[in-house]
PDB file of N, CA and C in Angstrom:
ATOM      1  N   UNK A   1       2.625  22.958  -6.651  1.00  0.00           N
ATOM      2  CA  UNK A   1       2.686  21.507  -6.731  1.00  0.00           C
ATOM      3  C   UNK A   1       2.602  20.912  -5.335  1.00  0.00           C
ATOM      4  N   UNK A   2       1.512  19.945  -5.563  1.00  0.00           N
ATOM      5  CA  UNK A   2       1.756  18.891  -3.933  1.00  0.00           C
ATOM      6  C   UNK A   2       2.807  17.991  -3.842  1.00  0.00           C
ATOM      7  N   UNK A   3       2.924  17.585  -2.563  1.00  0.00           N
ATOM      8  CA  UNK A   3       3.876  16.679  -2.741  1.00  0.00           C
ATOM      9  C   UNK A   3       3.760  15.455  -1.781  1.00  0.00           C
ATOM     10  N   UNK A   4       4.152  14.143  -2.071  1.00  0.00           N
ATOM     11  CA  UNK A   4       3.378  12.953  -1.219  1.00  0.00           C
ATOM     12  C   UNK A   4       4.183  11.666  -1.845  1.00  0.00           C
ATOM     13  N   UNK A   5       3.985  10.861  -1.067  1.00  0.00           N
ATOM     14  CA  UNK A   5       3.927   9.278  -1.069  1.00  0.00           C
ATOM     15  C   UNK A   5       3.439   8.560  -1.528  1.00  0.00           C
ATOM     16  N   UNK A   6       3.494   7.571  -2.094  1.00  0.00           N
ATOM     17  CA  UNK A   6       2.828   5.913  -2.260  1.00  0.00           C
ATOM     18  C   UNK A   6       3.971   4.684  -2.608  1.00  0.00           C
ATOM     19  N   UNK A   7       3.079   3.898  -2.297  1.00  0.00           N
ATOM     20  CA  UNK A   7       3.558   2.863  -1.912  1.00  0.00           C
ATOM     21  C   UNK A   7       3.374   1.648  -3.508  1.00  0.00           C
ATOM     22  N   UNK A   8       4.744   1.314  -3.817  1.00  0.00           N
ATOM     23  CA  UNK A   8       4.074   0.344  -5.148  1.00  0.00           C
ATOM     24  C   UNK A   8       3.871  -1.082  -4.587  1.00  0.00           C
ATOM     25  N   UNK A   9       2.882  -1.527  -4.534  1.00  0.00           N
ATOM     26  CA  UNK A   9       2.936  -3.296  -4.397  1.00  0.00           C
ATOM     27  C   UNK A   9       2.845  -4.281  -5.452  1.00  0.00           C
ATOM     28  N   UNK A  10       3.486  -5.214  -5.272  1.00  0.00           N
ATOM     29  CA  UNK A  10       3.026  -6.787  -6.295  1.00  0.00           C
ATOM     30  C   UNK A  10       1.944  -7.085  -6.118  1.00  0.00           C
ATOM     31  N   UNK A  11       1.030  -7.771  -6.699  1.00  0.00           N
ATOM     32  CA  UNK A  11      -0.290  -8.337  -6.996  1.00  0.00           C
ATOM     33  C   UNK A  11      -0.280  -9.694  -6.069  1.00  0.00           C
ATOM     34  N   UNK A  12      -1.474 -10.034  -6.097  1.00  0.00           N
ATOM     35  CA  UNK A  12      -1.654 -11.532  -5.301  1.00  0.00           C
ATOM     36  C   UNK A  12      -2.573 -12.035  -6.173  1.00  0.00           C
ATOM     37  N   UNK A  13      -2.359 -13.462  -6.164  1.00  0.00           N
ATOM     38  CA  UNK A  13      -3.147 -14.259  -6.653  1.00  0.00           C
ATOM     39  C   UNK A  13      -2.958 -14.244  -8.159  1.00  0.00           C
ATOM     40  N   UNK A  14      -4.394 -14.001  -8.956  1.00  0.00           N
ATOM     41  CA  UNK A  14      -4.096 -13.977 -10.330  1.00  0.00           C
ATOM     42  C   UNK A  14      -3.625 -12.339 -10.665  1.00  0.00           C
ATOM     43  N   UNK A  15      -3.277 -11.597 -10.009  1.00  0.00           N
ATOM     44  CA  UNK A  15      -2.821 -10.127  -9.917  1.00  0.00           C
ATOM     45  C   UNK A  15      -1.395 -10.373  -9.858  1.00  0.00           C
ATOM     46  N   UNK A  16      -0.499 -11.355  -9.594  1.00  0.00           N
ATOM     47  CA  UNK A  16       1.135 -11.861  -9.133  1.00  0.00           C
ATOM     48  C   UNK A  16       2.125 -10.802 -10.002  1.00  0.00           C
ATOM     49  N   UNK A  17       1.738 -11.020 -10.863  1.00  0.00           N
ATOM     50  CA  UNK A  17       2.808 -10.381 -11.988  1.00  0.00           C
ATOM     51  C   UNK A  17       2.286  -8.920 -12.253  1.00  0.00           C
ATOM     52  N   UNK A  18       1.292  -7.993 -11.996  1.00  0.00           N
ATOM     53  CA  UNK A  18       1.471  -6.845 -11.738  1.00  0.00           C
ATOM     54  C   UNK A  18       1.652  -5.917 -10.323  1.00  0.00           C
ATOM     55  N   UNK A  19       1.923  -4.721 -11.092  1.00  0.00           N
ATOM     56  CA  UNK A  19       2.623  -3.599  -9.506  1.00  0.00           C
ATOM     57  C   UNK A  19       1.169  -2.492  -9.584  1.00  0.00           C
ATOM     58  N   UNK A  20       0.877  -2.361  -8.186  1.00  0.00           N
ATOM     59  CA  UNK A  20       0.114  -1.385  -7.875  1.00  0.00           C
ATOM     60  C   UNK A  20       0.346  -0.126  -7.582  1.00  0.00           C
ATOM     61  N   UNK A  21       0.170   0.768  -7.818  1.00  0.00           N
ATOM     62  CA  UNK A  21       0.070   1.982  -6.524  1.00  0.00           C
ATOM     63  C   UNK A  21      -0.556   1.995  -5.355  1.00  0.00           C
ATOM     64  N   UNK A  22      -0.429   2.077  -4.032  1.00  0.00           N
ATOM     65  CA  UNK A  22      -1.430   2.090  -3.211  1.00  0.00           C
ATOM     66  C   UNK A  22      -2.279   3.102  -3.588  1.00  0.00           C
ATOM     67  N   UNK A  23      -3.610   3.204  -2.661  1.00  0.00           N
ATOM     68  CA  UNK A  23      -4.878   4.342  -2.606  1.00  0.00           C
ATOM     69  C   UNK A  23      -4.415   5.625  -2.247  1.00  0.00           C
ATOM     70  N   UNK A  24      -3.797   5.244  -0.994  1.00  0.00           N
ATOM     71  CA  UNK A  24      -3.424   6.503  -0.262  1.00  0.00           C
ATOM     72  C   UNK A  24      -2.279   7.474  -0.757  1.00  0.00           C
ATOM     73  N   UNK A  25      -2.224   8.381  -0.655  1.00  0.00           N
ATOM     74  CA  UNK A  25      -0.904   9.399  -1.227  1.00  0.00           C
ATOM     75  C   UNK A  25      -0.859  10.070   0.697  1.00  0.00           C
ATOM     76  N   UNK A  26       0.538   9.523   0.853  1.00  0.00           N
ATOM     77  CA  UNK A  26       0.616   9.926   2.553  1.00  0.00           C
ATOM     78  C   UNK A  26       1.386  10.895   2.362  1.00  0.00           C
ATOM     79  N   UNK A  27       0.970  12.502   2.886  1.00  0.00           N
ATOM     80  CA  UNK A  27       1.845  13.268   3.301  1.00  0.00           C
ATOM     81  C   UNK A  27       3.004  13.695   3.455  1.00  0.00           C
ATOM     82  N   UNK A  28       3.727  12.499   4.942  1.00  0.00           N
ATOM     83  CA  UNK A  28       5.562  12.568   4.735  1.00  0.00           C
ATOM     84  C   UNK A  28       5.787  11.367   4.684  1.00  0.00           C
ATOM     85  N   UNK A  29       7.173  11.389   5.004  1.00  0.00           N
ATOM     86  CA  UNK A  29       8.142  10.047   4.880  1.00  0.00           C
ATOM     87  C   UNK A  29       7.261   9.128   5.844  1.00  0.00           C
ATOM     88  N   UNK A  30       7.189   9.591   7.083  1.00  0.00           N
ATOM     89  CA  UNK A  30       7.293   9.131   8.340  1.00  0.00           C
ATOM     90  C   UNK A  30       5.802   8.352   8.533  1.00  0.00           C
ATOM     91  N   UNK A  31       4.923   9.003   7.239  1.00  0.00           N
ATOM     92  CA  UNK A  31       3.489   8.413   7.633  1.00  0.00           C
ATOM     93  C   UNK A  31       3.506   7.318   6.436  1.00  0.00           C
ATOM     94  N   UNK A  32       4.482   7.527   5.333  1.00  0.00           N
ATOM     95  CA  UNK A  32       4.224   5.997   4.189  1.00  0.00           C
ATOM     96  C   UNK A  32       5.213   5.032   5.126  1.00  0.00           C
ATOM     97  N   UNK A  33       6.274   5.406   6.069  1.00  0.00           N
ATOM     98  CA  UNK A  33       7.090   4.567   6.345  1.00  0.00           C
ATOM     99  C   UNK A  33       6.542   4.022   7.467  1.00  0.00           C
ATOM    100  N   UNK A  34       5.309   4.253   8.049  1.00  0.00           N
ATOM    101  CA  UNK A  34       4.779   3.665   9.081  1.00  0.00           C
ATOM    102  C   UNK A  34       3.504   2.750   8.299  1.00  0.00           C
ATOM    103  N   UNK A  35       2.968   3.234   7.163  1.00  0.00           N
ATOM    104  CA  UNK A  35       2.269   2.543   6.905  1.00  0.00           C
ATOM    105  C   UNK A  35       2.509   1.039   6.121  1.00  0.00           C
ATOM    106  N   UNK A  36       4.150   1.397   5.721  1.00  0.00           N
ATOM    107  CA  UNK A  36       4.766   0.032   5.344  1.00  0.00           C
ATOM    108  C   UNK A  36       5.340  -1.224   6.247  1.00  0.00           C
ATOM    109  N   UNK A  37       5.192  -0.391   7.313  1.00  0.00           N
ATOM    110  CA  UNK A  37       5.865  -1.369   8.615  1.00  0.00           C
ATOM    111  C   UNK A  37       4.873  -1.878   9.039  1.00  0.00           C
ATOM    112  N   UNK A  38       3.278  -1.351   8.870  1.00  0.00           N
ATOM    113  CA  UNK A  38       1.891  -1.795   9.537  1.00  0.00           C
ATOM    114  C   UNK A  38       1.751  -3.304   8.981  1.00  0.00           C
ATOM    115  N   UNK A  39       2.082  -3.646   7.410  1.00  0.00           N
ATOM    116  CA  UNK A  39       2.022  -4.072   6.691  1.00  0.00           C
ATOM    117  C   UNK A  39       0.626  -5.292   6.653  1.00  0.00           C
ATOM    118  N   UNK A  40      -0.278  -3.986   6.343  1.00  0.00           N
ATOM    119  CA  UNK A  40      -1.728  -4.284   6.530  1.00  0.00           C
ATOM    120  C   UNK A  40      -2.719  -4.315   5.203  1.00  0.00           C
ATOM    121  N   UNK A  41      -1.631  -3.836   3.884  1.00  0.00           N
ATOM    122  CA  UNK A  41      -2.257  -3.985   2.462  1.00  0.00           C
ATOM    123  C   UNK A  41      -2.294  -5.225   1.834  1.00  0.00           C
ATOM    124  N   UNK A  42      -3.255  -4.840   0.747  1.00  0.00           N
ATOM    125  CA  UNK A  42      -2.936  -6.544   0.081  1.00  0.00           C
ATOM    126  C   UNK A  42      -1.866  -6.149  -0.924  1.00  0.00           C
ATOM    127  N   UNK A  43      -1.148  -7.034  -1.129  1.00  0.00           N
ATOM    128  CA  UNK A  43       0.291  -7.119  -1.966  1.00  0.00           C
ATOM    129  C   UNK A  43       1.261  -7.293  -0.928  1.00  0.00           C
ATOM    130  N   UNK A  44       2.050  -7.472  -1.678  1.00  0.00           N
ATOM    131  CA  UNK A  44       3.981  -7.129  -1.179  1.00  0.00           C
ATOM    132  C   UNK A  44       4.111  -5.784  -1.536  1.00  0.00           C
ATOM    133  N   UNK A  45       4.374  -5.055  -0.523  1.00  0.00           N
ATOM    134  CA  UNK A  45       5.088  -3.979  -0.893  1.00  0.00           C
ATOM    135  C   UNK A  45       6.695  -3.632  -1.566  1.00  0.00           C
ATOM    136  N   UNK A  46       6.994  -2.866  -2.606  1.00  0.00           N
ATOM    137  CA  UNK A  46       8.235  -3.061  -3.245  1.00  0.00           C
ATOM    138  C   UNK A  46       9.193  -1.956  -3.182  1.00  0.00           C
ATOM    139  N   UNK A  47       8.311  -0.793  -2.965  1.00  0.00           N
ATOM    140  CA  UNK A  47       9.032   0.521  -3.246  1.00  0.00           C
ATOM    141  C   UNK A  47       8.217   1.525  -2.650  1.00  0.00           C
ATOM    142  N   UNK A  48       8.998   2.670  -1.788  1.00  0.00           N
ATOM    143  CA  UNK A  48       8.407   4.152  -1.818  1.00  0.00           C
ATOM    144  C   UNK A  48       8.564   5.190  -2.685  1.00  0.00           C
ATOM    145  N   UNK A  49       7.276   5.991  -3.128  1.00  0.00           N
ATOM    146  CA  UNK A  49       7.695   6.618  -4.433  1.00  0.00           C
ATOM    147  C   UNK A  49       7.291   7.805  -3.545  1.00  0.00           C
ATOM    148  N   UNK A  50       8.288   9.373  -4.201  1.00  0.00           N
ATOM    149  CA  UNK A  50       8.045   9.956  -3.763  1.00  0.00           C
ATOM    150  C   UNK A  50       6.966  10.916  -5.395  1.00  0.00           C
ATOM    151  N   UNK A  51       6.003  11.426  -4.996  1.00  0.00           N
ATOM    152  CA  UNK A  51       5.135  11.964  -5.941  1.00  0.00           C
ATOM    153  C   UNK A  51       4.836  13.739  -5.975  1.00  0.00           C
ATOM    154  N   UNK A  52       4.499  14.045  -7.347  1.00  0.00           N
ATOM    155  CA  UNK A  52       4.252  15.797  -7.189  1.00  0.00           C
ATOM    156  C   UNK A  52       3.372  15.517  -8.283  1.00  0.00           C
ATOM    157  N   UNK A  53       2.282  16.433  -8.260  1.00  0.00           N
ATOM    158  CA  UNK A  53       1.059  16.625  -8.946  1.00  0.00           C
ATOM    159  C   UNK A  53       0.499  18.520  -8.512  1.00  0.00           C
ATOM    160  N   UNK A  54      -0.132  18.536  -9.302  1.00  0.00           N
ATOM    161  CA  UNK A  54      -0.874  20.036  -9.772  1.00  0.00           C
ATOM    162  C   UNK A  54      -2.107  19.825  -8.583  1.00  0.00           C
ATOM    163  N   UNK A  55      -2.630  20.384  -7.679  1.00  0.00           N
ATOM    164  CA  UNK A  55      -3.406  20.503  -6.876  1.00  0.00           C
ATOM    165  C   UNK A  55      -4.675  21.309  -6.921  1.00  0.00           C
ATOM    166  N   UNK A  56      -4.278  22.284  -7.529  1.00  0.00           N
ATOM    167  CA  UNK A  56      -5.190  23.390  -7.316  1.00  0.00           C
ATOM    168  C   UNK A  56      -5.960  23.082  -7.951  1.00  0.00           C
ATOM    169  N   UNK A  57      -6.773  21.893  -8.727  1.00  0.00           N
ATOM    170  CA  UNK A  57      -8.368  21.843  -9.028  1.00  0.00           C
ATOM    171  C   UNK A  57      -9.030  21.569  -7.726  1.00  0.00           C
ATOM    172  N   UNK A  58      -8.041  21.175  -6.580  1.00  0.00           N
ATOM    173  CA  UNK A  58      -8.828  20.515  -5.761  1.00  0.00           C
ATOM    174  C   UNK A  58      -9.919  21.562  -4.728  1.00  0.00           C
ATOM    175  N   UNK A  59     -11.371  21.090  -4.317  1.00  0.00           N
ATOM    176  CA  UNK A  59     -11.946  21.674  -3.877  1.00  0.00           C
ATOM    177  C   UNK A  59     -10.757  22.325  -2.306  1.00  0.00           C
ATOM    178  N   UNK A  60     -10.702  21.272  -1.714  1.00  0.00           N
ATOM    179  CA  UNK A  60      -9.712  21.876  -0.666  1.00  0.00           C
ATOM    180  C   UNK A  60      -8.364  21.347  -0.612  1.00  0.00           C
ATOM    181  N   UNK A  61      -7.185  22.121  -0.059  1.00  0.00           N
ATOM    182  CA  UNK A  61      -5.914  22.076  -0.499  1.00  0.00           C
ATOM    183  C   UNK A  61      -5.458  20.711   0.307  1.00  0.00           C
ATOM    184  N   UNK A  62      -4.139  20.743  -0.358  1.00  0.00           N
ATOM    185  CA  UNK A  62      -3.827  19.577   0.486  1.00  0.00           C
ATOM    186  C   UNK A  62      -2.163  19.794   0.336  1.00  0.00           C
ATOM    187  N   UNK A  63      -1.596  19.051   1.180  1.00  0.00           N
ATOM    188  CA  UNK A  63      -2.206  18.801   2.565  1.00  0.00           C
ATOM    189  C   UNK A  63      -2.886  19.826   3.577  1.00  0.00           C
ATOM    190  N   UNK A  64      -3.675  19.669   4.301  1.00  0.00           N
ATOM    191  CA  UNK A  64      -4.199  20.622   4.809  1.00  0.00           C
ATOM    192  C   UNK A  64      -3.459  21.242   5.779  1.00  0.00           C
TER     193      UNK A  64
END
């Protein structure tokens, strides 16, 4: 199992009332917690989730 980050945000505009996942699945703490302080996405950010998923379909591993 991998293991990683994302970030949930609120919506903008006519999006207001739903929550996103960000794109990115960051590595460690230290790289979602920098990317929440950048605070360079669209939304409000609300929460760090920490995530685990099955990997091994992937052509190359991750994290690398």
């Amino acid at each position: 199992m991998a293991k990683g980050y994302i970030i949930i945000f609120e919506g903008k505009g006519p999006l207001f009332e739903e929550r996103h996942p960000g794109a990115v699945v960051h590595e460690t703490f230290d790289q979602v917690d920098a990317a929440w302080k950048r605070g360079d996405q669209v939304g409000r950010p609300l929460q760090i989730i920490e995530i685990d998923w099955d990997d091994t379909g992937a052509k190359k591993p991750w994290p690398p």
